[in-house]
C-alpha atoms as a PDB file:
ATOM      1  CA  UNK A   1      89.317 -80.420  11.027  1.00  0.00           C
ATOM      2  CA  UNK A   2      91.031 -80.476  14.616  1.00  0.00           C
ATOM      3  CA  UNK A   3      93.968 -78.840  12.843  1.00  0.00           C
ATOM      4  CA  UNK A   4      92.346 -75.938  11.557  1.00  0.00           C
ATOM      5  CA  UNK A   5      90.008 -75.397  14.231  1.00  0.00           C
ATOM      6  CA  UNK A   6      93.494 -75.179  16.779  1.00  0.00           C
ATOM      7  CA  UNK A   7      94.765 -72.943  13.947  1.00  0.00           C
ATOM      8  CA  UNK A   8      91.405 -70.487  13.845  1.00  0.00           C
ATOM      9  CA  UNK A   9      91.724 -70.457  18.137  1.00  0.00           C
ATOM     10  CA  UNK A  10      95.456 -69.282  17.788  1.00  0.00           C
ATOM     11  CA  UNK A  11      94.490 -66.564  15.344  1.00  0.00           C
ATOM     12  CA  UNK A  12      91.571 -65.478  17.294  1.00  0.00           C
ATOM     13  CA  UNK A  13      93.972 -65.580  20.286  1.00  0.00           C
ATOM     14  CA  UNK A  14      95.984 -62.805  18.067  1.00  0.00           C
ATOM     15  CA  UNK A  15      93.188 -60.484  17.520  1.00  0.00           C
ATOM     16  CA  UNK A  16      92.399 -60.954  21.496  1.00  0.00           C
ATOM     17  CA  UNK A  17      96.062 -60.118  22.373  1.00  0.00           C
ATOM     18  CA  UNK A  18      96.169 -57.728  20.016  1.00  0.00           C
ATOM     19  CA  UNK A  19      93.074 -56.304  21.770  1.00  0.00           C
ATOM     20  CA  UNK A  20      93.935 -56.423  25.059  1.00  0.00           C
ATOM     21  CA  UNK A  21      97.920 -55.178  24.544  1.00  0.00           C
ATOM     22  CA  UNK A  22      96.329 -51.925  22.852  1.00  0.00           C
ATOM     23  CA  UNK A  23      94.227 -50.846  26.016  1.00  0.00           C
ATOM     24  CA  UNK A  24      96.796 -50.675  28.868  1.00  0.00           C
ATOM     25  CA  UNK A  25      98.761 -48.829  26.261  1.00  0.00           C
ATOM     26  CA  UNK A  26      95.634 -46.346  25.837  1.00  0.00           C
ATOM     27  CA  UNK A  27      96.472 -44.585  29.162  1.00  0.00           C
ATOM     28  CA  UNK A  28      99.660 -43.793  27.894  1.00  0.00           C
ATOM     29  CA  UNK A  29      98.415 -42.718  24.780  1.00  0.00           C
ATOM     30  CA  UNK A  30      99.346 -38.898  24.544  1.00  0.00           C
ATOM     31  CA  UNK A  31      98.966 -38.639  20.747  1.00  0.00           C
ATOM     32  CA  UNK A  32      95.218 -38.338  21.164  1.00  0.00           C
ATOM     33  CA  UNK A  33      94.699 -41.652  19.788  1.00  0.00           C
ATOM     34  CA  UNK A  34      92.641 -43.303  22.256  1.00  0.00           C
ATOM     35  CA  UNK A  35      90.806 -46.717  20.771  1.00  0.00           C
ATOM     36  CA  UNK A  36      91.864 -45.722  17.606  1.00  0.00           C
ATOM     37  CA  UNK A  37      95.000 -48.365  18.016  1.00  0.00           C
ATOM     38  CA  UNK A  38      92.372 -51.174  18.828  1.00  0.00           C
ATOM     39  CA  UNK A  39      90.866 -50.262  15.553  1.00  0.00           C
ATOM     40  CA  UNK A  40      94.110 -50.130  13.495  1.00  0.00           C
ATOM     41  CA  UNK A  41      96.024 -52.650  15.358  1.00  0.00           C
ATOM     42  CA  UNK A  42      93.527 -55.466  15.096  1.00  0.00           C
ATOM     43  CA  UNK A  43      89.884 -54.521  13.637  1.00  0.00           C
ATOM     44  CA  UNK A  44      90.901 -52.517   9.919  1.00  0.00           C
ATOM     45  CA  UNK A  45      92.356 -55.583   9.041  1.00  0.00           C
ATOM     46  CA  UNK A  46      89.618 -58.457  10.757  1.00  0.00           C
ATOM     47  CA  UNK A  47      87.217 -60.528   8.294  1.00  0.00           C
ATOM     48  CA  UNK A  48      83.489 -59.454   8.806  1.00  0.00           C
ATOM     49  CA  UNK A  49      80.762 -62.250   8.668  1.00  0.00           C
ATOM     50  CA  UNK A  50      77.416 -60.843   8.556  1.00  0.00           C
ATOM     51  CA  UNK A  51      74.780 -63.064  10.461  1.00  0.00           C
ATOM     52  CA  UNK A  52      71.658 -61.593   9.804  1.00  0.00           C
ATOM     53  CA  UNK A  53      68.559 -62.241   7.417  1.00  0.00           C
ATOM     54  CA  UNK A  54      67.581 -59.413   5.160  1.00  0.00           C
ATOM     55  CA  UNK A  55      63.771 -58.619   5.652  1.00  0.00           C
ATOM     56  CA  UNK A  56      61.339 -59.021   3.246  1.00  0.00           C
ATOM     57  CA  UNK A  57      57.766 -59.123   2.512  1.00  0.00           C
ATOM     58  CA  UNK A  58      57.887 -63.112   2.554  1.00  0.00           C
ATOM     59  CA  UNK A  59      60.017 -64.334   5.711  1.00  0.00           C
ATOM     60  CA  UNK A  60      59.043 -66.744   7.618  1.00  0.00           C
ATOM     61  CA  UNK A  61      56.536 -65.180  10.566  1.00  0.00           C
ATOM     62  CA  UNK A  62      54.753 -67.020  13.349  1.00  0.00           C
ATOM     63  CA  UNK A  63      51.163 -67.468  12.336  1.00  0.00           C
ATOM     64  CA  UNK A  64      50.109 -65.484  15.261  1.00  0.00           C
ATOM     65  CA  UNK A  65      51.465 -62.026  13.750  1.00  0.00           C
ATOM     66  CA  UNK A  66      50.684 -60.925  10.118  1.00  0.00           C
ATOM     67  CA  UNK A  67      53.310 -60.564   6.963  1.00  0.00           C
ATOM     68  CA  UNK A  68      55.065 -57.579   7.111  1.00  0.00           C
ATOM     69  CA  UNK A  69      54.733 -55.374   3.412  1.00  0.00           C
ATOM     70  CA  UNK A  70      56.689 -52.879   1.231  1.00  0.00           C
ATOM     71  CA  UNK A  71      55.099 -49.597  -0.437  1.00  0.00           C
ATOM     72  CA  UNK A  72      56.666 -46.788  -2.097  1.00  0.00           C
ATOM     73  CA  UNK A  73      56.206 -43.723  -0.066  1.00  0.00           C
ATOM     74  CA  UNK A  74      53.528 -41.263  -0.326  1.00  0.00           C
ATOM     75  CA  UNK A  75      53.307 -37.525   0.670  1.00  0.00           C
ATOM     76  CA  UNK A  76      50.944 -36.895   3.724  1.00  0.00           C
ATOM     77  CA  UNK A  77      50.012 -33.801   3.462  1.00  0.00           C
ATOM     78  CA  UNK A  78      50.180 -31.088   0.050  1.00  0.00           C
ATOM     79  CA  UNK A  79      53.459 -29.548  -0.498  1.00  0.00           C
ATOM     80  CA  UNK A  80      52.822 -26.479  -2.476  1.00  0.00           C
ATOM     81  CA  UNK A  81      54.732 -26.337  -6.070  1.00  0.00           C
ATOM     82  CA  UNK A  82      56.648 -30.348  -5.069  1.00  0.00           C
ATOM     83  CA  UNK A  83      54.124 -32.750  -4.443  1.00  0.00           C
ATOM     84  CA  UNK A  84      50.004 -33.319  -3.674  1.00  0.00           C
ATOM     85  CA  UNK A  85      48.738 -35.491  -0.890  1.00  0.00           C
ATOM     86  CA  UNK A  86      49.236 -38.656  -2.118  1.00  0.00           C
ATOM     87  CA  UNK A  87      51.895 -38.631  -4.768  1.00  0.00           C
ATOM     88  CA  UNK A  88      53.883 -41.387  -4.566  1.00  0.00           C
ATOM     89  CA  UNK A  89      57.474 -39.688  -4.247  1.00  0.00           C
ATOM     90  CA  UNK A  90      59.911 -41.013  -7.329  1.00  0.00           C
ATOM     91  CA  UNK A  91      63.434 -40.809  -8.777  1.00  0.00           C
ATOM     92  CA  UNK A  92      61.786 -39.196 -11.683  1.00  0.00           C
ATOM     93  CA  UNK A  93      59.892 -36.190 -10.200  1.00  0.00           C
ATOM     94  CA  UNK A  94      61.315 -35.859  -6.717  1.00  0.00           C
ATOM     95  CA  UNK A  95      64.669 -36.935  -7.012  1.00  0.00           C
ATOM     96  CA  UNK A  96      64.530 -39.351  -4.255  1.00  0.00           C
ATOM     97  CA  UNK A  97      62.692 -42.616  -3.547  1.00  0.00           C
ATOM     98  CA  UNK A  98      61.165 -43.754  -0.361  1.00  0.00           C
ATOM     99  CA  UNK A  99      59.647 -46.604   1.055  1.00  0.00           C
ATOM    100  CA  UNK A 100      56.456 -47.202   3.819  1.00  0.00           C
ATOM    101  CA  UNK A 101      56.908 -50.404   5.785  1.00  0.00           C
ATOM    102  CA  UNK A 102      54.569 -51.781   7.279  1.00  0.00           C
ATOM    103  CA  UNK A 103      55.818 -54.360  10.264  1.00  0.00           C
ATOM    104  CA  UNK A 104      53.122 -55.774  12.167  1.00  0.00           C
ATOM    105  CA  UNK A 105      55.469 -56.885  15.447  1.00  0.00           C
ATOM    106  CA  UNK A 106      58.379 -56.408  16.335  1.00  0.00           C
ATOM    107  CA  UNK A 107      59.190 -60.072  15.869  1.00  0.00           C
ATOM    108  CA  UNK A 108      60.571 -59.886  12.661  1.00  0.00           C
ATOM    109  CA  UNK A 109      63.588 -62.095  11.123  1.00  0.00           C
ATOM    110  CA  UNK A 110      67.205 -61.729  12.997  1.00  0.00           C
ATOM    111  CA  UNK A 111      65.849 -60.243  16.006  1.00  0.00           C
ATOM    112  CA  UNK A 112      67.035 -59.251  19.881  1.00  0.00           C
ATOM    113  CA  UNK A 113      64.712 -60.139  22.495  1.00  0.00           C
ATOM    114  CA  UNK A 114      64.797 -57.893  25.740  1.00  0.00           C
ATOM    115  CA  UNK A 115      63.424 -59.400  28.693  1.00  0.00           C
ATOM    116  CA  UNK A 116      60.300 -57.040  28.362  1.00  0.00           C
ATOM    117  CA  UNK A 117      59.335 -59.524  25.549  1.00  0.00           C
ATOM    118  CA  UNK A 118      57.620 -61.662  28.288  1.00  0.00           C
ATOM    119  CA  UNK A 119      58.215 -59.720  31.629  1.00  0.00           C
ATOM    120  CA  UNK A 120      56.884 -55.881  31.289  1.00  0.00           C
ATOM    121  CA  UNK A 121      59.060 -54.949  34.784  1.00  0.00           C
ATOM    122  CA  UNK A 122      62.458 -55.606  32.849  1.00  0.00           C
ATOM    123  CA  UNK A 123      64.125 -53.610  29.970  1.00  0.00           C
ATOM    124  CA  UNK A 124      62.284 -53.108  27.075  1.00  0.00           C
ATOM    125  CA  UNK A 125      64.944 -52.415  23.997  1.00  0.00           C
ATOM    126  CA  UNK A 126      65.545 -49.149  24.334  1.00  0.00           C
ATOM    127  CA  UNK A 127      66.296 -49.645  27.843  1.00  0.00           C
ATOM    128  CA  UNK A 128      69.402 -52.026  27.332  1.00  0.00           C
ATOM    129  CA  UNK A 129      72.341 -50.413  28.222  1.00  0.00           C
ATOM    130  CA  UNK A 130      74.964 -49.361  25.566  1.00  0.00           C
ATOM    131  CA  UNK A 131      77.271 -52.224  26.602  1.00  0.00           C
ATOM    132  CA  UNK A 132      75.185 -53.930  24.330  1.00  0.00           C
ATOM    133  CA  UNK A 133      77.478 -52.841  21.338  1.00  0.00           C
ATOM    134  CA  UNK A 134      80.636 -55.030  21.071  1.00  0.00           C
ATOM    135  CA  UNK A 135      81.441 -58.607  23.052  1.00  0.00           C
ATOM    136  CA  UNK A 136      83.240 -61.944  22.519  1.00  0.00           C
ATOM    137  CA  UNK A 137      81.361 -64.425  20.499  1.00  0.00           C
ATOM    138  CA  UNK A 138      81.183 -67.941  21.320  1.00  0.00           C
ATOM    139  CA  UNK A 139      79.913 -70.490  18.742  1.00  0.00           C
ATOM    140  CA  UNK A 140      78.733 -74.103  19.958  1.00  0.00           C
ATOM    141  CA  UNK A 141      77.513 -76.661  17.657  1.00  0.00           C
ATOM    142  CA  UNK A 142      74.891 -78.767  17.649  1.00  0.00           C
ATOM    143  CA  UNK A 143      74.949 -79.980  13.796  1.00  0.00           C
ATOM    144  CA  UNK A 144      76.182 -83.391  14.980  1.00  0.00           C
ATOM    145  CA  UNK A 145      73.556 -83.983  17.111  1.00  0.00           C
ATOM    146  CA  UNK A 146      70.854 -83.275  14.638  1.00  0.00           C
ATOM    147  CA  UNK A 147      71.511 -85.609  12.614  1.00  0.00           C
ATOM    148  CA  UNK A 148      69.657 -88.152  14.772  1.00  0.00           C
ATOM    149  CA  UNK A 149      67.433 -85.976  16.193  1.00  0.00           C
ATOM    150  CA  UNK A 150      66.010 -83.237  14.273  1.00  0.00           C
ATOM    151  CA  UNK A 151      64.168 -81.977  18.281  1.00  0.00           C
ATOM    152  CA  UNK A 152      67.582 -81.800  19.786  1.00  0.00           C
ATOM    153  CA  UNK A 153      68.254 -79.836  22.721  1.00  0.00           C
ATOM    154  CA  UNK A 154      71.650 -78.289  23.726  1.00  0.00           C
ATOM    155  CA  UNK A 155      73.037 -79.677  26.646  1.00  0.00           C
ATOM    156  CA  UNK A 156      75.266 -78.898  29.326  1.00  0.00           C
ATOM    157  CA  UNK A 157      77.172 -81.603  28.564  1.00  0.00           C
ATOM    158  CA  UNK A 158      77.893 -80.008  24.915  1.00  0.00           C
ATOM    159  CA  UNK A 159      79.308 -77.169  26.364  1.00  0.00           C
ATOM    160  CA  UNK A 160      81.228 -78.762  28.456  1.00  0.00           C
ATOM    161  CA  UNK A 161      82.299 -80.710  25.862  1.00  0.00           C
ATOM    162  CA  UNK A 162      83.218 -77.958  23.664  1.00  0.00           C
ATOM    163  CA  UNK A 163      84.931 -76.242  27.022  1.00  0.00           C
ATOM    164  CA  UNK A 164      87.286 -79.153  26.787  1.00  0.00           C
ATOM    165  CA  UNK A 165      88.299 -78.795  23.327  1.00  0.00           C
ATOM    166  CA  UNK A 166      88.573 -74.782  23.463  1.00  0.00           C
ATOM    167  CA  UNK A 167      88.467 -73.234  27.260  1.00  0.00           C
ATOM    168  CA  UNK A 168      86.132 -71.912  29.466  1.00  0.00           C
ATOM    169  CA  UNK A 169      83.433 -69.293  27.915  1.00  0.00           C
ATOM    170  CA  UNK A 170      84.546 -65.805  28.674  1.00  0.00           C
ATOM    171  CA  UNK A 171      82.105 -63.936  31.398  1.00  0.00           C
ATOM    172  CA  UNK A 172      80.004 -61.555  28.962  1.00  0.00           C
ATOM    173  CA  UNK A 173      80.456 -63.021  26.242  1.00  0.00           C
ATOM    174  CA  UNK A 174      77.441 -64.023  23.514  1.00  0.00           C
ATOM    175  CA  UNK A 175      76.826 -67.055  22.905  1.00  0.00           C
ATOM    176  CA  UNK A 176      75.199 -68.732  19.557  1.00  0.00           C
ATOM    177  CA  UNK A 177      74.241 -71.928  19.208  1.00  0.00           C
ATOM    178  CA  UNK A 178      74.551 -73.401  15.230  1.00  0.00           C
ATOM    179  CA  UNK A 179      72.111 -75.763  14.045  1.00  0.00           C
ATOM    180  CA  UNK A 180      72.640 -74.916  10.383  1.00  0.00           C
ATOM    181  CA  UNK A 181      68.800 -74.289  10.151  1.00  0.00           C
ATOM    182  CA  UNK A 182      69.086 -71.046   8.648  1.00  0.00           C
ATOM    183  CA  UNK A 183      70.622 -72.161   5.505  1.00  0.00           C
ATOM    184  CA  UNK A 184      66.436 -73.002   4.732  1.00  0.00           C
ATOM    185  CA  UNK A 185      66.074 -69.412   5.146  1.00  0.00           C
ATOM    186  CA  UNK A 186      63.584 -67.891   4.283  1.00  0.00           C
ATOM    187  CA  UNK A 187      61.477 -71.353   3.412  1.00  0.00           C
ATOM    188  CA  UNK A 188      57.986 -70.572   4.804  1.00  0.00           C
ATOM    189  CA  UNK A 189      58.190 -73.921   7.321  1.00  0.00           C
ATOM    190  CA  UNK A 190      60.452 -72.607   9.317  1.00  0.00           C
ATOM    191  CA  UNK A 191      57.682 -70.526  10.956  1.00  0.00           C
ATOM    192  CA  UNK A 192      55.567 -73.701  11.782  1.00  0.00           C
ATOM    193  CA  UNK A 193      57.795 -76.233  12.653  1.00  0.00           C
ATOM    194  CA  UNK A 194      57.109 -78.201  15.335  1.00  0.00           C
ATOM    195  CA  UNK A 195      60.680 -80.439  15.524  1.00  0.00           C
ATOM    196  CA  UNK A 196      63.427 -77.856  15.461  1.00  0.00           C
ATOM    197  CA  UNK A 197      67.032 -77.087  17.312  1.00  0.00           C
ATOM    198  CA  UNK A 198      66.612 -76.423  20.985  1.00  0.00           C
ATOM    199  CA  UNK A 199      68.295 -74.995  23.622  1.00  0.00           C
ATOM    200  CA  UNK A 200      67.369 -76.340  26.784  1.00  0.00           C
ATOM    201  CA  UNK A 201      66.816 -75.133  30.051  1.00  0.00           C
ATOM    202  CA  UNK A 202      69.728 -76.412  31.960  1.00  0.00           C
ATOM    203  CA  UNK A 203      71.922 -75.401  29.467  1.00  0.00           C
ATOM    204  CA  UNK A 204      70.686 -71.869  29.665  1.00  0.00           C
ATOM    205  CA  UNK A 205      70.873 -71.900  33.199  1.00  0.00           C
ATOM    206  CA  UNK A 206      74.490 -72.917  33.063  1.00  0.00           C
ATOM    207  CA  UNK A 207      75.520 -70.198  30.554  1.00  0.00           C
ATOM    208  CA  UNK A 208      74.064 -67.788  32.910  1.00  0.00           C
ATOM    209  CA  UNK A 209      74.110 -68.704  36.135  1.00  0.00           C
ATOM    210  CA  UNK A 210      77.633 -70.385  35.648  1.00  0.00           C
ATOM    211  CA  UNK A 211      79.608 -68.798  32.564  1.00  0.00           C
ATOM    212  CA  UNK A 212      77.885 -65.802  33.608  1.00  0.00           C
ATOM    213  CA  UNK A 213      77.177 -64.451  29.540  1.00  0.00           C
ATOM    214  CA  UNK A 214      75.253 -61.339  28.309  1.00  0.00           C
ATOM    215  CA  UNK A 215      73.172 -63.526  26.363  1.00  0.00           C
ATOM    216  CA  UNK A 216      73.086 -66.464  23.916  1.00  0.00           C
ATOM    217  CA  UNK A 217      71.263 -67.069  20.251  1.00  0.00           C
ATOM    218  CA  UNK A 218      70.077 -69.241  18.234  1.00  0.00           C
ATOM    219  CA  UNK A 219      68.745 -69.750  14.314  1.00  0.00           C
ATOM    220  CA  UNK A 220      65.506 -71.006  14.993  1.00  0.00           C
ATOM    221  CA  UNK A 221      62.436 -68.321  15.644  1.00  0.00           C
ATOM    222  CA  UNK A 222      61.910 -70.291  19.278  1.00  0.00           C
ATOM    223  CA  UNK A 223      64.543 -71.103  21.707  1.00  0.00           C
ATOM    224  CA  UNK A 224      62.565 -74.639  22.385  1.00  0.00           C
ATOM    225  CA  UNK A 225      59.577 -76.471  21.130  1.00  0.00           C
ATOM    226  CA  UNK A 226      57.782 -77.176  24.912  1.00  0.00           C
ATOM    227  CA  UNK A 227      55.083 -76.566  25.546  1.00  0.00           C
ATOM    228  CA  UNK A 228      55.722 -73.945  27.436  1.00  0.00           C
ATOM    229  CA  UNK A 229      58.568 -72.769  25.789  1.00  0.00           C
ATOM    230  CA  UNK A 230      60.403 -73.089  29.321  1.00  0.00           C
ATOM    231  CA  UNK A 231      63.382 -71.577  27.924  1.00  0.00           C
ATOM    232  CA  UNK A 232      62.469 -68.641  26.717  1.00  0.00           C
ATOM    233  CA  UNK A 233      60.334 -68.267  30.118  1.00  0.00           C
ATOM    234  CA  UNK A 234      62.955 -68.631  32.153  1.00  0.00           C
ATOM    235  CA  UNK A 235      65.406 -66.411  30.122  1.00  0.00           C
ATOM    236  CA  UNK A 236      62.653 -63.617  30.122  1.00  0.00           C
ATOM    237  CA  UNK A 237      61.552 -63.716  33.913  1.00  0.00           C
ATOM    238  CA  UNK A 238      64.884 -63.675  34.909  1.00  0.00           C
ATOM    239  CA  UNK A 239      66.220 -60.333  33.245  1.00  0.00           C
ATOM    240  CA  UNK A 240      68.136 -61.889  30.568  1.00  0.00           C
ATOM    241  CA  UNK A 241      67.793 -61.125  26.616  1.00  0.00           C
ATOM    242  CA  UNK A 242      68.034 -63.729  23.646  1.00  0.00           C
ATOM    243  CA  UNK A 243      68.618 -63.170  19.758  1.00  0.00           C
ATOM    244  CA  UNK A 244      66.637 -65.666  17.480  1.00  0.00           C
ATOM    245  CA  UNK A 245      66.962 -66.178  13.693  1.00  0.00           C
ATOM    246  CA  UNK A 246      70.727 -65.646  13.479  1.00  0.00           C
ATOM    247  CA  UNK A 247      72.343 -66.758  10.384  1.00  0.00           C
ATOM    248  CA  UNK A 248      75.579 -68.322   8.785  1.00  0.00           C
ATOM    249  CA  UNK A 249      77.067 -69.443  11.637  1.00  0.00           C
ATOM    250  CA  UNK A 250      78.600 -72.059   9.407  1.00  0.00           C
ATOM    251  CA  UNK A 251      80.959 -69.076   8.427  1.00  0.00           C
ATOM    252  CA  UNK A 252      82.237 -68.337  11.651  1.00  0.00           C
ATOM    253  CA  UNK A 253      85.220 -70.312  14.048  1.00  0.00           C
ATOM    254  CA  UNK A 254      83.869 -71.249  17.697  1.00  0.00           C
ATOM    255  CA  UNK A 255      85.975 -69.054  19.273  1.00  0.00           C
ATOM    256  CA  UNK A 256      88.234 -65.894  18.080  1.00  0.00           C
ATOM    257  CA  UNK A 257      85.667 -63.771  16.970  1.00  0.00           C
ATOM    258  CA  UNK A 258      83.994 -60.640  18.359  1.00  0.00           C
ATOM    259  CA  UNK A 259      80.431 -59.717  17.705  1.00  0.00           C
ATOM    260  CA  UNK A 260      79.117 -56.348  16.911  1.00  0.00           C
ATOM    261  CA  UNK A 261      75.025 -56.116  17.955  1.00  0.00           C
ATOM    262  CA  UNK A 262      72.550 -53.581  16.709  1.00  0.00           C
ATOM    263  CA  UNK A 263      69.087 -52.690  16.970  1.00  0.00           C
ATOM    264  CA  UNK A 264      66.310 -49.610  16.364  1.00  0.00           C
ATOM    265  CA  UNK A 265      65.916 -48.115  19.682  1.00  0.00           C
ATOM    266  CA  UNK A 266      61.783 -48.474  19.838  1.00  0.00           C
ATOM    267  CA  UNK A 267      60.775 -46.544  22.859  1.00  0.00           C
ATOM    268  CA  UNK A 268      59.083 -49.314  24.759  1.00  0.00           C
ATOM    269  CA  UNK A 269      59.637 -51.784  22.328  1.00  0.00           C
ATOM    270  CA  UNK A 270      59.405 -55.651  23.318  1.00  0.00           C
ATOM    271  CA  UNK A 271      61.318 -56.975  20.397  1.00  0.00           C
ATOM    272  CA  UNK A 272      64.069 -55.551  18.172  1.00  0.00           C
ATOM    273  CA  UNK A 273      65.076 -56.047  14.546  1.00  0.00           C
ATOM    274  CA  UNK A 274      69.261 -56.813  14.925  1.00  0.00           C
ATOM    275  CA  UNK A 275      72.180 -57.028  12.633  1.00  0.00           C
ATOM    276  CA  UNK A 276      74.561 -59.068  14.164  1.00  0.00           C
ATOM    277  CA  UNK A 277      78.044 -59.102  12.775  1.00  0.00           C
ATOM    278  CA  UNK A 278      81.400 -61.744  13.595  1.00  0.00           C
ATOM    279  CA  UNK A 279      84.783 -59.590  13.432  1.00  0.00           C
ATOM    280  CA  UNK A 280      86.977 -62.820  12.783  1.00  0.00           C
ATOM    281  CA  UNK A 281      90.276 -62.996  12.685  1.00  0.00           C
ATOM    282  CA  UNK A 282      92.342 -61.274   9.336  1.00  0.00           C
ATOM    283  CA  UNK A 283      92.992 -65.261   8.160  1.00  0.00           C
ATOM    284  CA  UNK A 284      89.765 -66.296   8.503  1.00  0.00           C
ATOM    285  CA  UNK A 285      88.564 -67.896   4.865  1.00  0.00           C
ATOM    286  CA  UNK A 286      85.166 -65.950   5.065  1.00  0.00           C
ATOM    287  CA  UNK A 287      83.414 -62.770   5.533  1.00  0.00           C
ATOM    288  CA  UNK A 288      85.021 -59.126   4.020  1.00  0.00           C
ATOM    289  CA  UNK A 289      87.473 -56.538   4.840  1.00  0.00           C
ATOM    290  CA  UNK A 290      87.177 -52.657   5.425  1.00  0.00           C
ATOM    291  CA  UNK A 291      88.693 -51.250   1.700  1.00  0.00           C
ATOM    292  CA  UNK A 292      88.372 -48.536  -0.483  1.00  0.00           C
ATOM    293  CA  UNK A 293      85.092 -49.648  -1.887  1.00  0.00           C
ATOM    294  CA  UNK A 294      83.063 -48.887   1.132  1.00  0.00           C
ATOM    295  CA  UNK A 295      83.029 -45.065   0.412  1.00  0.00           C
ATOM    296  CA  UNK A 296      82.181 -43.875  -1.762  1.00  0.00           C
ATOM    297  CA  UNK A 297      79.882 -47.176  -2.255  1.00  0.00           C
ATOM    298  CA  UNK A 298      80.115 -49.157  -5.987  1.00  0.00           C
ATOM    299  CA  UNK A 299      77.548 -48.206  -8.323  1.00  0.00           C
ATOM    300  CA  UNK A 300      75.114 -50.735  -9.955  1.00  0.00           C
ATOM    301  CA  UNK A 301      74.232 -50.641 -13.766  1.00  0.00           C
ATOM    302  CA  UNK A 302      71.025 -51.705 -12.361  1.00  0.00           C
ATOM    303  CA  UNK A 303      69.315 -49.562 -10.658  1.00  0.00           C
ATOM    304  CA  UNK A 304      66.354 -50.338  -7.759  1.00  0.00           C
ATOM    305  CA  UNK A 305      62.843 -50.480  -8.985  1.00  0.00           C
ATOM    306  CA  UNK A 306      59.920 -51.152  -7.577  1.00  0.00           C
ATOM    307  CA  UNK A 307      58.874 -54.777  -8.490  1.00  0.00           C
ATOM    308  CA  UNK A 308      54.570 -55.406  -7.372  1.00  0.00           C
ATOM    309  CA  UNK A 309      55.553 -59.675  -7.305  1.00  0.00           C
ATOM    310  CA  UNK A 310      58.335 -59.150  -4.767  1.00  0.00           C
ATOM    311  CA  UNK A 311      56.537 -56.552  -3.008  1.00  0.00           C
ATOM    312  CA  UNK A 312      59.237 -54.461  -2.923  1.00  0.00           C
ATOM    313  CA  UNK A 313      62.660 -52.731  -4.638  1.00  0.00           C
ATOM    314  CA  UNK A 314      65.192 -55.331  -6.277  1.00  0.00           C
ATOM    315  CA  UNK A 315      67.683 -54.466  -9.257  1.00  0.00           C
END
């Protein structure tokens, strides 16, 4: 285990050397190339891990908002010789298909939290700054832990503990947390639990205040179960963001990876529905590569239809 975590750290060392050879070189870059070397040099050939829950009509939501649900489209208004008010647009007739979500919050599945979540005089989500894009990912463990105590709490002495083993966490960097709880995804419980992975205050505190990071995450839907929630207070009222509900960080090395962050831009918007994705090293055993079949994309022999017991398209 030791062996191949040293060898995953010395890979992910490559792709960070790789990295940061490329950009002095940009400046002398007079083939136009710009950060087109990062991308060929080190990211065309990475492993991508995606760590985000698809949404659906039956994820697990906090009882406090309602489920969100999945409609075909309708036209809203007449369109003269295409469609009435009303028609539901199809394949068939229209030669497209389209589909009405309804999302109740904002607090759906993988999400980003901006601090506006809980303090309205920081960013909401479309005021976080582009930065917000592309950082180093750090991934700390708490698996162990669990195993004796399904309420456990990272602690500052687990990251310093995982410090000794792999370095000091880079300034900026994001930081999840694995508790394997995810791999219950999307098991209805995991919106009512009242034992679940924490983080804990301190050890927020010190990832901030000390490793100085952009922001941490964590697979649960809460960052602690307090009373409170103290965490997620202090995170808030103090201008920082969190993700919740991130997924398969079994699949990703603690260190060595970067990690790409999206979100809708919601003007005003207190929470965010995110796709977070590890670029790993090229060795990594998981994840994909960039090939020929992303464009044009595969087709199915089974196409998407609307299915009324799912609540929305499958094959």
């Amino acid at each position: 285990m030791r062996t191949g975590t040293r060898r995953i750290v010395a890979t992910g060392a490559s792709l960070g050397l790789a990295l940061w050879l490329a950009v002095p070189a940009l400046a002398q870059d007079h083939g136009g190339k710009g950060l087109w070397s990062v991308y060929d040099e080190a990211l065309k050939g990475a492993k991508y891990v995606d760590l985000t829950h698809t949404i659906t009509p039956n994820i697990p939501v906090w009882a406090g908002f309602s489920s969100p649900t999945f409609a075909p489209a309708k036209a809203g208004k007449d369109l003269e010789g295409y469609a009435a008010k009303g028609d539901t647009f199809s394949f068939e007739k229209h030669g497209f298909g389209a589909t009405e979500y309804r999302l109740p919050t904002d607090q759906l599945g993988t999400q980003l939290d901006p601090p506006a979540h809980w303090a309205p005089e920081y960013p909401a989500i479309d005021e976080l700054p582009a930065t917000y894009t592309l950082r180093p990912l750090v991934v700390v463990s708490i698996v162990e832990q669990l195993k004796s105590d399904p309420n456990y709490a990272l602690q500052v002495t687990d990251i310093e503990a995982w410090e000794k083993e792999h370095g000091t966490i880079p300034e900026g960097s994001v930081v999840f947390v694995r508790s394997d709880l995810s791999k219950d995804w999307p098991d209805p419980k995991l919106a009512t639990l009242k034992e679940f992975p924490q983080v804990g205050l301190d050890a927020l505190k010190f990832l901030h205040e000390q490793r100085h990071i952009l922001f941490h995450g964590h697979e649960p839907l809460d960052t602690d179960s307090t009373p409170t929630l103290e965490g997620e207070y202090w995170l808030m009222h103090n201008g920082y963001a969190q993700a919740e509900g991130v997924a398969h960080l079994d699949q990703v090395p603690p260190t060595g990876c970067l990690v790409s962050i999206g979100y809708p831009k919601f003007g005003g918007g207190l929470g965010g529905y995110a796709r977070y994705v590890a670029i790993c090293p090229a060795d990594w055993q998981y994840g994909v590569t960039i090939g020929p079949d992303d464009a044009p994309l595969p087709k199915s022999d089974k196409p998407l239809h609307f299915d009324e017991a799912a609540g929305m398209r499958v094959r």
